[in-house]
N, C-alpha and C. Protein backbone atom coordinates (compact mmCIF):
# COMPACT_ATOMS: atom_id res chain seq x y z
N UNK A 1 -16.30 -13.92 0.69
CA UNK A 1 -16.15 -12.49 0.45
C UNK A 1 -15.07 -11.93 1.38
N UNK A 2 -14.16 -11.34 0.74
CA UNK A 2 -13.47 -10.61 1.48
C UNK A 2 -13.71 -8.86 1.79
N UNK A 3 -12.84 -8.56 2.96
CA UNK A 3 -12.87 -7.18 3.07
C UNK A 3 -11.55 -6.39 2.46
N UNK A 4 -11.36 -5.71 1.48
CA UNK A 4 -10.52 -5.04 1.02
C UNK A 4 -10.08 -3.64 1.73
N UNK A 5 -9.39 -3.17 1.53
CA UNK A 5 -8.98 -1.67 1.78
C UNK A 5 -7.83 -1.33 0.78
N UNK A 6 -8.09 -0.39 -0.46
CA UNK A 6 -7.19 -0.07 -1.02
C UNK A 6 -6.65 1.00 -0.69
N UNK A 7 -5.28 1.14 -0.68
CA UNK A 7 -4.70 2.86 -0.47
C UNK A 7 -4.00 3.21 -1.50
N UNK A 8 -4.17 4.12 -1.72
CA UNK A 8 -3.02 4.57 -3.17
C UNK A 8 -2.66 6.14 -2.88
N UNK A 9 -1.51 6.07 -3.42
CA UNK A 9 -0.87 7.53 -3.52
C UNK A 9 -0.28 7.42 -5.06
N UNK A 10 -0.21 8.55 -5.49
CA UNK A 10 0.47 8.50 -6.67
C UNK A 10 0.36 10.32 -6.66
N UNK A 11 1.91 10.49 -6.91
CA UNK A 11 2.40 12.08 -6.88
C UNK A 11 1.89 13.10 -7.29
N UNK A 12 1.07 12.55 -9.11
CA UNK A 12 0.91 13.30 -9.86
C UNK A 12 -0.49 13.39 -9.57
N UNK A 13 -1.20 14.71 -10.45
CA UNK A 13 -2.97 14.66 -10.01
C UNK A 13 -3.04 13.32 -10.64
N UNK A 14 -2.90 13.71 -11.81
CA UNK A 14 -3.73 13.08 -13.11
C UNK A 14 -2.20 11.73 -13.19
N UNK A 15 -2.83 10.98 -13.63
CA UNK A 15 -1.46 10.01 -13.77
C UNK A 15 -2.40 8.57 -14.58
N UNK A 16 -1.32 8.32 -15.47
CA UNK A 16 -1.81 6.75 -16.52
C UNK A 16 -1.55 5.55 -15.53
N UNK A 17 -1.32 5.59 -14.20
CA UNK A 17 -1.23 4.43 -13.47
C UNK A 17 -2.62 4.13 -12.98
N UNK A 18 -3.58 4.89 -12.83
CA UNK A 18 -4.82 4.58 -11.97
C UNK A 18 -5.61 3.56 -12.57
N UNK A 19 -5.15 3.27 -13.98
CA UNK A 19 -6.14 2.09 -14.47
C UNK A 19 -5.72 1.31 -14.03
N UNK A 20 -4.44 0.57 -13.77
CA UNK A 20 -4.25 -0.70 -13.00
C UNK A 20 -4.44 -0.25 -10.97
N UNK A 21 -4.60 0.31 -10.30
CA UNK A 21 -5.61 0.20 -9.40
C UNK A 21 -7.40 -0.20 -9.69
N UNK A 22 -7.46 0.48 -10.14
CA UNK A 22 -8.69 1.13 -10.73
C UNK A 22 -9.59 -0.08 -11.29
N UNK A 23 -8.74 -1.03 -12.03
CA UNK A 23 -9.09 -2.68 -12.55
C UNK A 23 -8.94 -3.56 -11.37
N UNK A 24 -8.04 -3.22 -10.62
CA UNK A 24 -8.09 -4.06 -9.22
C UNK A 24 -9.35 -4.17 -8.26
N UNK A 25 -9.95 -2.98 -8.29
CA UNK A 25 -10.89 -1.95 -7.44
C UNK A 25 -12.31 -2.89 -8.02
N UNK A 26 -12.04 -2.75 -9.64
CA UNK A 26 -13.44 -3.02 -10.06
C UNK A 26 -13.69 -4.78 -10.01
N UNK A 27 -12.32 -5.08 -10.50
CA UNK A 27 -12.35 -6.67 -10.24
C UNK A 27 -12.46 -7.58 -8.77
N UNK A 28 -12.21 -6.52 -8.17
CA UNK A 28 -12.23 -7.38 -6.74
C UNK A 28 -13.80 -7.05 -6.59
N UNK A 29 -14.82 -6.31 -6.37
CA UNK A 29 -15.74 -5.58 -6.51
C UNK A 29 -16.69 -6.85 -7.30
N UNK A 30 -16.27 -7.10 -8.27
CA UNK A 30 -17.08 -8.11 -9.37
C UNK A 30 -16.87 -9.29 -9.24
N UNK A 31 -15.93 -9.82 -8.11
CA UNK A 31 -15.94 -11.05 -7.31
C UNK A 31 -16.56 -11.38 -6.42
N UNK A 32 -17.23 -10.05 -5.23
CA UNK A 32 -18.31 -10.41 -4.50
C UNK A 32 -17.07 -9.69 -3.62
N UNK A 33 -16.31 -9.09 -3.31
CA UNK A 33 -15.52 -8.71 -2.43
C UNK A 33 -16.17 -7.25 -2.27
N UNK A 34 -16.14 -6.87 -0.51
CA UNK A 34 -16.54 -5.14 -0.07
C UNK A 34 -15.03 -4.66 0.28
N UNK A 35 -15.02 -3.70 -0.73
CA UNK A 35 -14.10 -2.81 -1.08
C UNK A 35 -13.87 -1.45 -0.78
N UNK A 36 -12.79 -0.59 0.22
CA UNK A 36 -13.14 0.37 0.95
C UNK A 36 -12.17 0.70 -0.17
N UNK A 37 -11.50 2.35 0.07
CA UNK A 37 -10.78 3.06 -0.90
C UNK A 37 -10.60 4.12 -0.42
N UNK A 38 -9.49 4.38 -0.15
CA UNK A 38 -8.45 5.99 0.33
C UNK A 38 -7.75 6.00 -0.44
N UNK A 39 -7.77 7.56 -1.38
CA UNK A 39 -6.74 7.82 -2.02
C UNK A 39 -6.40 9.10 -0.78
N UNK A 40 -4.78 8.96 -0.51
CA UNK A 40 -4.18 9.74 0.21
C UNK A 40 -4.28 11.32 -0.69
N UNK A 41 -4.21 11.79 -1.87
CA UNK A 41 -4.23 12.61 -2.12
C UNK A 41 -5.41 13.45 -1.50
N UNK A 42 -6.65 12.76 -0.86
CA UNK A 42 -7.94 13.28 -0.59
C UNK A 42 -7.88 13.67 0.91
N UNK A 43 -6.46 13.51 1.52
CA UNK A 43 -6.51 13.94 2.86
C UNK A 43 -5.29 14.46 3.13
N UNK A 44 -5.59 15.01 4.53
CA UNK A 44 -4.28 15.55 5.48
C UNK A 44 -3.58 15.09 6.29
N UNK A 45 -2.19 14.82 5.87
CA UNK A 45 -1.34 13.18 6.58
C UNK A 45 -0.29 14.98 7.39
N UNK A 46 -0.14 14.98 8.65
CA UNK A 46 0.76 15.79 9.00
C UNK A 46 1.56 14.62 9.34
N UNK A 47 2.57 15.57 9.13
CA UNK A 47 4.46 14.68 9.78
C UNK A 47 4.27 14.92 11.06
N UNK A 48 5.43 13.83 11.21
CA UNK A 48 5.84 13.80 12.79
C UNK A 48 6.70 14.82 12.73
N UNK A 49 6.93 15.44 14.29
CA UNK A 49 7.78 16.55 14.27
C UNK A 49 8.26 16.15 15.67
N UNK A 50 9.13 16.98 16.07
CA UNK A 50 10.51 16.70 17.16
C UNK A 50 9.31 16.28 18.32
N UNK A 51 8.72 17.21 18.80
CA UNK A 51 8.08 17.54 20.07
C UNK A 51 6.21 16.50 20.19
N UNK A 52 6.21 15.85 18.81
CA UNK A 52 4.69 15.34 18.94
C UNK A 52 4.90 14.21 19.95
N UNK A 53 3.50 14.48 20.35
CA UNK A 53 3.31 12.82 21.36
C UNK A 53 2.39 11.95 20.13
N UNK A 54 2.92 10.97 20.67
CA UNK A 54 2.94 9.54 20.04
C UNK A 54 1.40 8.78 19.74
N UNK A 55 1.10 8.90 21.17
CA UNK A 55 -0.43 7.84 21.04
C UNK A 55 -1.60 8.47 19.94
N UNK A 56 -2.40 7.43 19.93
CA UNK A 56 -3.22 7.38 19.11
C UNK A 56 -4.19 8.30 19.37
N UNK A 57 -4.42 9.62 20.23
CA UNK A 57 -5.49 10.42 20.22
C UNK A 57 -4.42 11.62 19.18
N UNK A 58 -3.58 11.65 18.97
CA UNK A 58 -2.95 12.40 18.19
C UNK A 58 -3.17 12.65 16.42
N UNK A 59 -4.02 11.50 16.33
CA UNK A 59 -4.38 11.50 15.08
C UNK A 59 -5.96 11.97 14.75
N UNK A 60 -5.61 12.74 13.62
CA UNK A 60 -6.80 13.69 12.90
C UNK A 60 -7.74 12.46 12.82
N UNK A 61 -9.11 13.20 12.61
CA UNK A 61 -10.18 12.06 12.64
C UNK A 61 -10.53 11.72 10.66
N UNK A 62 -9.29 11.78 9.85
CA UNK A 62 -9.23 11.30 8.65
C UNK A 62 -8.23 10.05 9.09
N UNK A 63 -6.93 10.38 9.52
CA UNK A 63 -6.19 9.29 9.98
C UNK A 63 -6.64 8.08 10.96
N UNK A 64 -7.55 8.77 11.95
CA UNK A 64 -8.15 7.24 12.26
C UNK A 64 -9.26 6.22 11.82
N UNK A 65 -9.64 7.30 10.75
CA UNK A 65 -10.60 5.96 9.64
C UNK A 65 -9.87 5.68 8.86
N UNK A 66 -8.80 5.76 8.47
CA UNK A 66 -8.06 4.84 7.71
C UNK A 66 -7.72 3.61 8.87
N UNK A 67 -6.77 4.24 9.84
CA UNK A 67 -6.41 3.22 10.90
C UNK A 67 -7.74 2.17 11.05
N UNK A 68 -9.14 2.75 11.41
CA UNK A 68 -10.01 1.24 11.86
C UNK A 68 -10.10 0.65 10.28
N UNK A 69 -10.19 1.45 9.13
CA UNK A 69 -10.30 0.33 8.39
C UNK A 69 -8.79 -0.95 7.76
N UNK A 70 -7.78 -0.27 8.23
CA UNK A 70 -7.30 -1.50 8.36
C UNK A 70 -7.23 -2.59 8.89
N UNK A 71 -7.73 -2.08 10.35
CA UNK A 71 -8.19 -2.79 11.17
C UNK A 71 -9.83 -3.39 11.17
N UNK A 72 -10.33 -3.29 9.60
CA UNK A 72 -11.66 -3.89 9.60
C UNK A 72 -10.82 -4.72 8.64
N UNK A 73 -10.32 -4.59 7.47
CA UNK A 73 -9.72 -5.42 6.56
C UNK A 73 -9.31 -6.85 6.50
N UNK A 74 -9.82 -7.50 5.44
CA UNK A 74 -8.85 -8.75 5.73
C UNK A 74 -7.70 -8.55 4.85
N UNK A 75 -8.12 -7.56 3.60
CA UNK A 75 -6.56 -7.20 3.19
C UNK A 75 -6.37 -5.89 2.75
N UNK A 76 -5.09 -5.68 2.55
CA UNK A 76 -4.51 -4.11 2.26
C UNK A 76 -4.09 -4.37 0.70
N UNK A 77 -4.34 -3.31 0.33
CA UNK A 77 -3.81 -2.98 -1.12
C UNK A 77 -3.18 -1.75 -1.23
N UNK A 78 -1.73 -1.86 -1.17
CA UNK A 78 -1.47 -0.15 -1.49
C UNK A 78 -0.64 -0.05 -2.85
N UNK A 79 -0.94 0.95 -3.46
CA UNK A 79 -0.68 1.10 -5.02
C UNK A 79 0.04 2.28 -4.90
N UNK A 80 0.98 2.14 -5.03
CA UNK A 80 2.16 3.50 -5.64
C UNK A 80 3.12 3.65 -6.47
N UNK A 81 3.66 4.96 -6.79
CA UNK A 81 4.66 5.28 -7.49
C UNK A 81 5.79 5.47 -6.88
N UNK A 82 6.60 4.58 -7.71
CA UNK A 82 8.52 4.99 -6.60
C UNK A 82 8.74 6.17 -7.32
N UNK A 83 9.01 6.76 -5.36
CA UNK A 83 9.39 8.45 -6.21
C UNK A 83 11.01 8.44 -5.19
N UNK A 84 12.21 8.44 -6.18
CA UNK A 84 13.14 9.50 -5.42
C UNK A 84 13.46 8.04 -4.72
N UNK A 85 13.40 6.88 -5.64
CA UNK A 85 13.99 5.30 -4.97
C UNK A 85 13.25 4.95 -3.79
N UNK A 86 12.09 5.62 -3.74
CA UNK A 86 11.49 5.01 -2.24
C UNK A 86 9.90 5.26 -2.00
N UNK A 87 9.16 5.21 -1.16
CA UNK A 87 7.85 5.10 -1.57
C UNK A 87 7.72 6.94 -0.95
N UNK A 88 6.82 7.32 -1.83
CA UNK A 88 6.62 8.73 -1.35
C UNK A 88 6.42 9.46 -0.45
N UNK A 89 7.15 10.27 0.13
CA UNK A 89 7.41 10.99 1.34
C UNK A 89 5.61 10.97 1.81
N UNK A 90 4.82 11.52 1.26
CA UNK A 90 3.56 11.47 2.06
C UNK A 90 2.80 10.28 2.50
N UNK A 91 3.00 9.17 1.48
CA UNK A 91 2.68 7.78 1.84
C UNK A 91 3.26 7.24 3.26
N UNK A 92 4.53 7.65 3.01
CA UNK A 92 5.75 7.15 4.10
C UNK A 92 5.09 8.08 5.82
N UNK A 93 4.85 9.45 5.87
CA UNK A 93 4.14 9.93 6.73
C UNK A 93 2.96 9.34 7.15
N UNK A 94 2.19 8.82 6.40
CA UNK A 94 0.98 8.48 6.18
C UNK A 94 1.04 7.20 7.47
N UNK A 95 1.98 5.75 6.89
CA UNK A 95 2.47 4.96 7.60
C UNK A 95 2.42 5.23 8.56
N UNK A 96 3.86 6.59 8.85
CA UNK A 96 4.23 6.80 10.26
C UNK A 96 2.91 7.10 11.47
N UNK A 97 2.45 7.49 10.90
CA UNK A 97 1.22 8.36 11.74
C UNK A 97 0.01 6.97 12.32
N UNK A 98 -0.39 6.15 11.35
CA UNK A 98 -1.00 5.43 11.83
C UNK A 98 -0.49 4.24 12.32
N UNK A 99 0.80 3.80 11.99
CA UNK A 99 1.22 2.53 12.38
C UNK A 99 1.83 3.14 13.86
N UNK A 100 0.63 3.35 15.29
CA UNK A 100 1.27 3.73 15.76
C UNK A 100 1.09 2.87 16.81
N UNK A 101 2.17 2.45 17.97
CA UNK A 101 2.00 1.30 19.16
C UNK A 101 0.81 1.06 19.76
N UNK A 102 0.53 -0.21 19.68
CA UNK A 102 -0.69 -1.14 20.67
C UNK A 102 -1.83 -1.54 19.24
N UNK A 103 -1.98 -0.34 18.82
CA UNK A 103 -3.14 -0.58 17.67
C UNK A 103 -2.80 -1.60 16.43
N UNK A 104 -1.92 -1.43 15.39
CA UNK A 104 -1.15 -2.24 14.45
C UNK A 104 0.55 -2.90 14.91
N UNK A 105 0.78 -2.24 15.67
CA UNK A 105 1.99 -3.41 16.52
C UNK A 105 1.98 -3.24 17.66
N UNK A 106 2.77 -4.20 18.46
CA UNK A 106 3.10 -3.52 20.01
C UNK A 106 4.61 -3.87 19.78
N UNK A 107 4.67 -2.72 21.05
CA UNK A 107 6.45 -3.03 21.57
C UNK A 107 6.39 -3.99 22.08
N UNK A 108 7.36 -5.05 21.69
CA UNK A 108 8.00 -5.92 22.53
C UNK A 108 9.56 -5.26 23.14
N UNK A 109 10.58 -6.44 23.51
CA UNK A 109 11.59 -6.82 24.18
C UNK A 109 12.41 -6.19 22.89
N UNK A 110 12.29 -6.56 21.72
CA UNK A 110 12.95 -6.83 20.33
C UNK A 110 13.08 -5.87 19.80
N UNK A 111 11.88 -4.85 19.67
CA UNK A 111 10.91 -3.67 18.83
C UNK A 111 9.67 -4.53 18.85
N UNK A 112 9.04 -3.75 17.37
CA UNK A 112 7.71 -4.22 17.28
C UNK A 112 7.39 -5.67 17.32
N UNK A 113 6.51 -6.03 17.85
CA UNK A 113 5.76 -7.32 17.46
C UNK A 113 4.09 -7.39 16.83
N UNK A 114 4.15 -8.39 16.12
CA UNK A 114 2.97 -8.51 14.81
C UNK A 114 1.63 -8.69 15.86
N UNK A 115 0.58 -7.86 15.65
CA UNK A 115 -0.50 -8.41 16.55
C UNK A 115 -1.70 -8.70 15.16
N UNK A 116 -1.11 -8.44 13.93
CA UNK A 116 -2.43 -8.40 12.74
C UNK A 116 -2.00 -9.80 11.85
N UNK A 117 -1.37 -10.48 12.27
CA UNK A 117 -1.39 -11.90 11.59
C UNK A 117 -1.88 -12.80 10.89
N UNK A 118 -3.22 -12.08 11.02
CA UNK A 118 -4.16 -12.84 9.98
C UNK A 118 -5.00 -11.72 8.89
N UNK A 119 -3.94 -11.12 8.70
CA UNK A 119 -4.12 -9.92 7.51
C UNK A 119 -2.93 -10.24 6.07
N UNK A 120 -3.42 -9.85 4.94
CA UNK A 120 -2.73 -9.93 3.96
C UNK A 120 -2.26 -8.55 3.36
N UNK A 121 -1.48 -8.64 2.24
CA UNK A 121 -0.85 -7.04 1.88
C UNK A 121 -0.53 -7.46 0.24
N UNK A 122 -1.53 -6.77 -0.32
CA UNK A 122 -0.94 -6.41 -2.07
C UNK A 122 -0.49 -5.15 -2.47
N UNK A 123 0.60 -5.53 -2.80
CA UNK A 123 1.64 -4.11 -2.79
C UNK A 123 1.38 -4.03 -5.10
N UNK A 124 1.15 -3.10 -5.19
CA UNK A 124 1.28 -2.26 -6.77
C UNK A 124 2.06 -1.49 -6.73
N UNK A 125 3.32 -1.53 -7.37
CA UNK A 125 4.14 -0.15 -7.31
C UNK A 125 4.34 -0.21 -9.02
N UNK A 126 4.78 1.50 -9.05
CA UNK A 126 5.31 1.42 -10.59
C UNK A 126 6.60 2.52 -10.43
N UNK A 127 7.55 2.29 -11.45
CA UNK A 127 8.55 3.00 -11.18
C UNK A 127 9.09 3.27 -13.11
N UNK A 128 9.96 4.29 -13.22
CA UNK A 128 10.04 4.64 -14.12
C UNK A 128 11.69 4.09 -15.38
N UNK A 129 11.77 2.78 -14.17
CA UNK A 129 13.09 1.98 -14.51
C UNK A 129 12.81 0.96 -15.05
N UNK A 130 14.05 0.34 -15.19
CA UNK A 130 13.35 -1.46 -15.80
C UNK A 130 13.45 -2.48 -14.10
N UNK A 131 12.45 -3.07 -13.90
CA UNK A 131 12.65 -4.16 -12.96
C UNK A 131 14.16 -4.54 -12.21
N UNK A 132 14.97 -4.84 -13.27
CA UNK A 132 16.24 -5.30 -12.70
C UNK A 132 16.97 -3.99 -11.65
N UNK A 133 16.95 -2.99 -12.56
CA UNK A 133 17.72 -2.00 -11.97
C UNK A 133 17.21 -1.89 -10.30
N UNK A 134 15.88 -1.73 -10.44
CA UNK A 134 14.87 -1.60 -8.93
C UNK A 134 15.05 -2.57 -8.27
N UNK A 135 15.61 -4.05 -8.44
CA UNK A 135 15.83 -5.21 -7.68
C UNK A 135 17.41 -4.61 -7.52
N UNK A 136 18.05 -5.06 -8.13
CA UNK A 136 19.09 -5.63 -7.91
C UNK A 136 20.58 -4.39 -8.15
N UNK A 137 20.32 -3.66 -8.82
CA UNK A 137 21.59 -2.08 -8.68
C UNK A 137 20.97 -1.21 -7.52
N UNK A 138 19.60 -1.19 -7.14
CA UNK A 138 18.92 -0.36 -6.20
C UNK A 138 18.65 -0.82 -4.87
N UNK A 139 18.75 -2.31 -5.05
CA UNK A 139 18.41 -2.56 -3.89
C UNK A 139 16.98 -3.18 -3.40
N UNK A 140 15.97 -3.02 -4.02
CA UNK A 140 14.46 -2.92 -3.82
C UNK A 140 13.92 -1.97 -2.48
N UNK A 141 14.31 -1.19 -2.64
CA UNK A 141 13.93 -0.51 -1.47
C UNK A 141 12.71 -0.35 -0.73
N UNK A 142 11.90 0.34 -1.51
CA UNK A 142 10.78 0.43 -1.31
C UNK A 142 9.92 -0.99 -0.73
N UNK A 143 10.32 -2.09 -1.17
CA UNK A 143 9.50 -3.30 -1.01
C UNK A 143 10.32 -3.55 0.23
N UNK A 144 11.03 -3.87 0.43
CA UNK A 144 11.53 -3.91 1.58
C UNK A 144 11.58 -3.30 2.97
N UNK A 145 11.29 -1.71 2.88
CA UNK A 145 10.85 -0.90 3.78
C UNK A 145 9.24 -1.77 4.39
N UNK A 146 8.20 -1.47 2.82
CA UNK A 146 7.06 -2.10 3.45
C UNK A 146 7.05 -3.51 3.91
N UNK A 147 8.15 -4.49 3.42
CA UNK A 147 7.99 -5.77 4.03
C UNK A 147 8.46 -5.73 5.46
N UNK A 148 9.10 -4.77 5.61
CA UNK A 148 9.53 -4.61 7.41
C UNK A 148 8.43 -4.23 7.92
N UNK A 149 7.72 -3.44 7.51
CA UNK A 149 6.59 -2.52 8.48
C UNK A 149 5.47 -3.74 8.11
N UNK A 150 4.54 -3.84 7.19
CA UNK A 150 3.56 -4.57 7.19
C UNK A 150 3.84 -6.35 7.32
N UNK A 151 5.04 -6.88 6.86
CA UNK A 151 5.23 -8.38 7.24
C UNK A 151 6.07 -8.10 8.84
N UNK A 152 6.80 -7.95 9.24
CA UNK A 152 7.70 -8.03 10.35
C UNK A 152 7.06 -7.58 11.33
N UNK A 153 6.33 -6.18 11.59
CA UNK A 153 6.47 -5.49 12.18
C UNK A 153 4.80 -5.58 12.73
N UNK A 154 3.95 -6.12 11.71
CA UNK A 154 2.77 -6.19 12.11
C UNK A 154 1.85 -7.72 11.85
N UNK A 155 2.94 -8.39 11.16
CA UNK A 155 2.15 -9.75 10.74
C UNK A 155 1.35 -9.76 9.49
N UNK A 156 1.29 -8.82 8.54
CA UNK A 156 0.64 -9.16 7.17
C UNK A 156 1.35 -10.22 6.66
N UNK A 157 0.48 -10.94 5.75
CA UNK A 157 1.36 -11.83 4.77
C UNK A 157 1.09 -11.12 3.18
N UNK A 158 2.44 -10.86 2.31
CA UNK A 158 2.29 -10.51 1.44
C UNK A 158 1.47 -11.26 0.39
N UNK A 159 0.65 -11.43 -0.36
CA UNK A 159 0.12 -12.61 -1.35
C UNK A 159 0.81 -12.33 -2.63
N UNK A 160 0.74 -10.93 -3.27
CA UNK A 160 0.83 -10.70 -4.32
C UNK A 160 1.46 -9.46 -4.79
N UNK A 161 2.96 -9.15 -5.16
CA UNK A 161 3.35 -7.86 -5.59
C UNK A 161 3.83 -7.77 -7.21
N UNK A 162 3.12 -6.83 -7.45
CA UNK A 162 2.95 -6.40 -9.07
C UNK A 162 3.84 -5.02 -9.41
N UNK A 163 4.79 -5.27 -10.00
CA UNK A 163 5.53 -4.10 -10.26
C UNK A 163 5.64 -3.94 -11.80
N UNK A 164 4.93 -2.07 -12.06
CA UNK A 164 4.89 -1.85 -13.23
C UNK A 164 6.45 -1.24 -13.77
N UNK A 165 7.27 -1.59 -13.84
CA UNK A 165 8.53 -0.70 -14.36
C UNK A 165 8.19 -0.39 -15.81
N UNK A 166 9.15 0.69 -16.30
CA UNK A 166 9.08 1.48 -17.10
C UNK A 166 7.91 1.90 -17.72
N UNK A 167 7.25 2.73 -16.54
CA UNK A 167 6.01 3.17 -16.64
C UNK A 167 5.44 4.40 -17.53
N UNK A 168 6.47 5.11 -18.16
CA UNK A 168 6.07 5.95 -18.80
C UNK A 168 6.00 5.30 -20.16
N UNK A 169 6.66 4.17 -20.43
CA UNK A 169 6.50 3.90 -21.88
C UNK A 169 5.73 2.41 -22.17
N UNK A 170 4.28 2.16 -21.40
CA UNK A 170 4.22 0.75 -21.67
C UNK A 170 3.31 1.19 -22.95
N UNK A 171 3.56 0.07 -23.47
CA UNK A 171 2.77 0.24 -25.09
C UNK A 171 1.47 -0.99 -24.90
N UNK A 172 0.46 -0.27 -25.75
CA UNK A 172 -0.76 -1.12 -25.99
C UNK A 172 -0.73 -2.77 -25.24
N UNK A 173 -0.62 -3.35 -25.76
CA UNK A 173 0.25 -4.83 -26.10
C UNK A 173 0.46 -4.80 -24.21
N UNK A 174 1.36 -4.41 -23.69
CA UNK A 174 1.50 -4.24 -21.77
C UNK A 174 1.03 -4.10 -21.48
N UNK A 175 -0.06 -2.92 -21.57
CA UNK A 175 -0.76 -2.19 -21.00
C UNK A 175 -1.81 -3.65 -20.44
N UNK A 176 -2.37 -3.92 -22.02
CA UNK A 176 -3.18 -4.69 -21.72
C UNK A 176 -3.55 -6.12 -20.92
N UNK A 177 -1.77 -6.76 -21.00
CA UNK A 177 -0.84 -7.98 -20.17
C UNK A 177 -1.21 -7.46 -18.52
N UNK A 178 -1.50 -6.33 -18.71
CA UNK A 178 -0.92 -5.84 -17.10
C UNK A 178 -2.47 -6.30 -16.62
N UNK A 179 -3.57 -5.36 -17.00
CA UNK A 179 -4.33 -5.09 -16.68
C UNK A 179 -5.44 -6.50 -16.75
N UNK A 180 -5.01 -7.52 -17.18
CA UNK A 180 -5.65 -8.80 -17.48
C UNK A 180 -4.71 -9.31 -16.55
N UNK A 181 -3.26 -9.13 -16.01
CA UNK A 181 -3.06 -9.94 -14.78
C UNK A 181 -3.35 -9.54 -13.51
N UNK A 182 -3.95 -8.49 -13.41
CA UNK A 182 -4.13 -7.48 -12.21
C UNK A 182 -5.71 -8.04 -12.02
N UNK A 183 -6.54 -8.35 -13.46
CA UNK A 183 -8.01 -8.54 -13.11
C UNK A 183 -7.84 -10.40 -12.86
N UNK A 184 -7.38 -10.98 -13.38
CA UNK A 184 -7.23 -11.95 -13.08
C UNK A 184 -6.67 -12.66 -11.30
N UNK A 185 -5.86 -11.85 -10.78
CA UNK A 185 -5.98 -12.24 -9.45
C UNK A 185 -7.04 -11.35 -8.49
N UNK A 186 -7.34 -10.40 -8.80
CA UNK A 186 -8.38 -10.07 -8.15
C UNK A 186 -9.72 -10.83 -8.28
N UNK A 187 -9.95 -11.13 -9.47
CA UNK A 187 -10.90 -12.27 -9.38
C UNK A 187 -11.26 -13.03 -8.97
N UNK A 188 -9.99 -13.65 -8.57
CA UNK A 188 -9.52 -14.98 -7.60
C UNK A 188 -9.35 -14.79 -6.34
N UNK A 189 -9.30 -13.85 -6.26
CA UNK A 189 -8.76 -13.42 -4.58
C UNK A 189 -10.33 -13.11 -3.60
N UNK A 190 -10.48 -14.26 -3.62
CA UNK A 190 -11.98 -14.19 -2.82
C UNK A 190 -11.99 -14.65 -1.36
């Protein structure tokens, strides 16, 4: 049995992406896996601003139950929408605030060094392009930001990233491809 922690943001209230979390949630769940769940929309992520201090008593007591449960986790799941080529400004705050020194990295000599190494990271994103464009004219941005912060910076190992592109138009037929490969490794992921 594993320990999960899913996070999701997604911009909109209402949005057709939550069934592929949502199948993740239930399938990991129906594997024998304990499954925690923050949707960021349900809390208050403040920004950093010029003058804040840094350490960890600085954070609201919503931000530090997210923080211990990553730190109960054996893995992370965060599910989002690319907004604006990059992962969403509140998600991205969200990060900032808890990924903060000693707790999920420390300073080294270098910058950060990984102290969570024996943690994993399933990244869900969906974006409103085709795949290629988001790899390779764009850059992958977004995946790359989080592979610095959660692989580099803190020692996750990624297992599994699922990207829904052209998300406003998947038809029946995808929908259903998606959501049978999304239940299918959660199944497995024990």
């Amino acid at each position: 049995m594993k320990k999960i922690f899913v996070i999701t943001y997604q911009p909109k209230a209402k949005s057709d992406k939550e069934a592929y979390f949502n199948e993740f949630i239930t399938a990991s769940t129906d594997a024998g896996n304990n499954v925690r769940i923050l949707n960021i929309n349900d809390i208050d992520v403040d920004y950093l601003k010029f003058n804040d201090n840094l350490p960890e008593e600085t954070l609201s007591k919503e931000l530090k139950e997210a923080q211990d449960n990553i730190l109960w986790a054996d893995q992370i799941v965060l599910s989002y929408s690319v907004w604006c080529m990059n992962i969403p400004a509140k998600l991205k705050s969200f990060i900032e605030r808890i990924f903060q020194g000693g707790v999920l990295a420390k300073s080294g000599k270098m910058g950060p060094e990984p102290i969570l190494e024996n943690k994993t990271l399933v990244i869900i994103q969906s974006y409103g392009m085709p795949y290629l464009f988001m790899k390779y004219i764009f850059g992958d941005l977004p995946f790359k930001f989080l592979k610095v912060v959660f692989d580099k910076w803190c020692g996750f190992k990624i297992v599994k990233r699922i990207d829904i592109d052209l998300i406003d138009n998947i038809n029946d037929k995808r929908h259903q491809k998606l959501i049978n490969e999304i239940r299918k490794f959660a199944l497995q992921n024990k």
